[in-house]
Protein backbone atom coordinates (compact mmCIF):
# COMPACT_ATOMS: atom_id res chain seq x y z
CA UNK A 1 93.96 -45.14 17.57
CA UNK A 2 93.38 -43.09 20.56
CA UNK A 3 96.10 -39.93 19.05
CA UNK A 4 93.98 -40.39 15.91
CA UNK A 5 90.54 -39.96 17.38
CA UNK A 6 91.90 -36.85 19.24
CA UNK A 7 93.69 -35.38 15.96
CA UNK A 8 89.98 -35.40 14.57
CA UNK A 9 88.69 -34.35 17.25
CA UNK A 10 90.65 -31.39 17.20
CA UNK A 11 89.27 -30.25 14.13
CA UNK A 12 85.73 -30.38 15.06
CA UNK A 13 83.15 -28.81 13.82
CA UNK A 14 85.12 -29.67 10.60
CA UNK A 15 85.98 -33.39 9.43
CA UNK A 16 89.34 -34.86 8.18
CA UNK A 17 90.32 -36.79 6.02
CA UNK A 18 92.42 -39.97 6.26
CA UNK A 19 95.38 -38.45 4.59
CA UNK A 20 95.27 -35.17 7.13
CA UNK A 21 95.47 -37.95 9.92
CA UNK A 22 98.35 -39.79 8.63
CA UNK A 23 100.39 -36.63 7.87
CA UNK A 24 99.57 -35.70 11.53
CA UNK A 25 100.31 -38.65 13.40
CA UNK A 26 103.55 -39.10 10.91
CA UNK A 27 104.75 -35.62 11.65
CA UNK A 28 104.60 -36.21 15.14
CA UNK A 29 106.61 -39.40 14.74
CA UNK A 30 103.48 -41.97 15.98
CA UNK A 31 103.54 -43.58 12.71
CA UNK A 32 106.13 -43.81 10.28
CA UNK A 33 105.27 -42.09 6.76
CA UNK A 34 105.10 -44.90 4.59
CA UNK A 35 102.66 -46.52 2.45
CA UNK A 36 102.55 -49.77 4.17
CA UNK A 37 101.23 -47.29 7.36
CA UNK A 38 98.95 -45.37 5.47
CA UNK A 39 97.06 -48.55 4.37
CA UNK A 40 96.91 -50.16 7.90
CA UNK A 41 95.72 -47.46 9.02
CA UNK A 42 93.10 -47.07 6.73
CA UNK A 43 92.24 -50.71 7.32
CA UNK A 44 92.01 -49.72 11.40
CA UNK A 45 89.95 -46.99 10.51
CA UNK A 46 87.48 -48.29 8.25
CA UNK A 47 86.99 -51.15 10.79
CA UNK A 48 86.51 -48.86 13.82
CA UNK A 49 83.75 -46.51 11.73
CA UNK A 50 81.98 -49.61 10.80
CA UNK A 51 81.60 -50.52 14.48
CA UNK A 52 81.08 -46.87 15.67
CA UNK A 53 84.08 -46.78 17.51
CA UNK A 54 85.64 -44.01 15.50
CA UNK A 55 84.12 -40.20 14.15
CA UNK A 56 83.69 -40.23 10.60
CA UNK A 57 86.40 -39.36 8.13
CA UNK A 58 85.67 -37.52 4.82
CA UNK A 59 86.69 -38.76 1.48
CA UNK A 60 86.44 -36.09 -1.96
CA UNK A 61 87.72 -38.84 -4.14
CA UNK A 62 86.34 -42.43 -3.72
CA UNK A 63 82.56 -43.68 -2.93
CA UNK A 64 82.21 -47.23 -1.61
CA UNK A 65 79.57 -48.87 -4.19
CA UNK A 66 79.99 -52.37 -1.86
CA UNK A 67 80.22 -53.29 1.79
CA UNK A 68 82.74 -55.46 2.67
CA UNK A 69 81.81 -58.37 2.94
């Protein structure tokens, strides 16, 4: 989480997506590049935005119509 928050960081003023994070972290051998780590990480993510505990990502191709619940 923490080599995450400081990839995006990196990039500020501009934001990142989640995909630009995974290739990051897996090019730099954190995380292994599979899909099973792209989606956990996601999961982390999305958790830590909705509890302000992580910047903001941006996403060009989905919307979310419905909170989770």
């Amino acid at each position: 989480m923490e080599r995450a928050r400081a990839i995006v960081d990196g990039y500020t003023p501009l934001k990142v997506t989640l995909r630009q994070v995974m290739y990051r972290l897996a090019a730099e051998g954190v995380l292994p590049h599979a899909p099973p780590m792209y989606r956990q990480l996601s999961s982390q993510l999305a958790q830590a935005r909705r509890e302000d505990r992580f910047p903001d990502l941006i996403d060009t191709v989905r919307e979310v119509h419905v909170p989770p619940a």
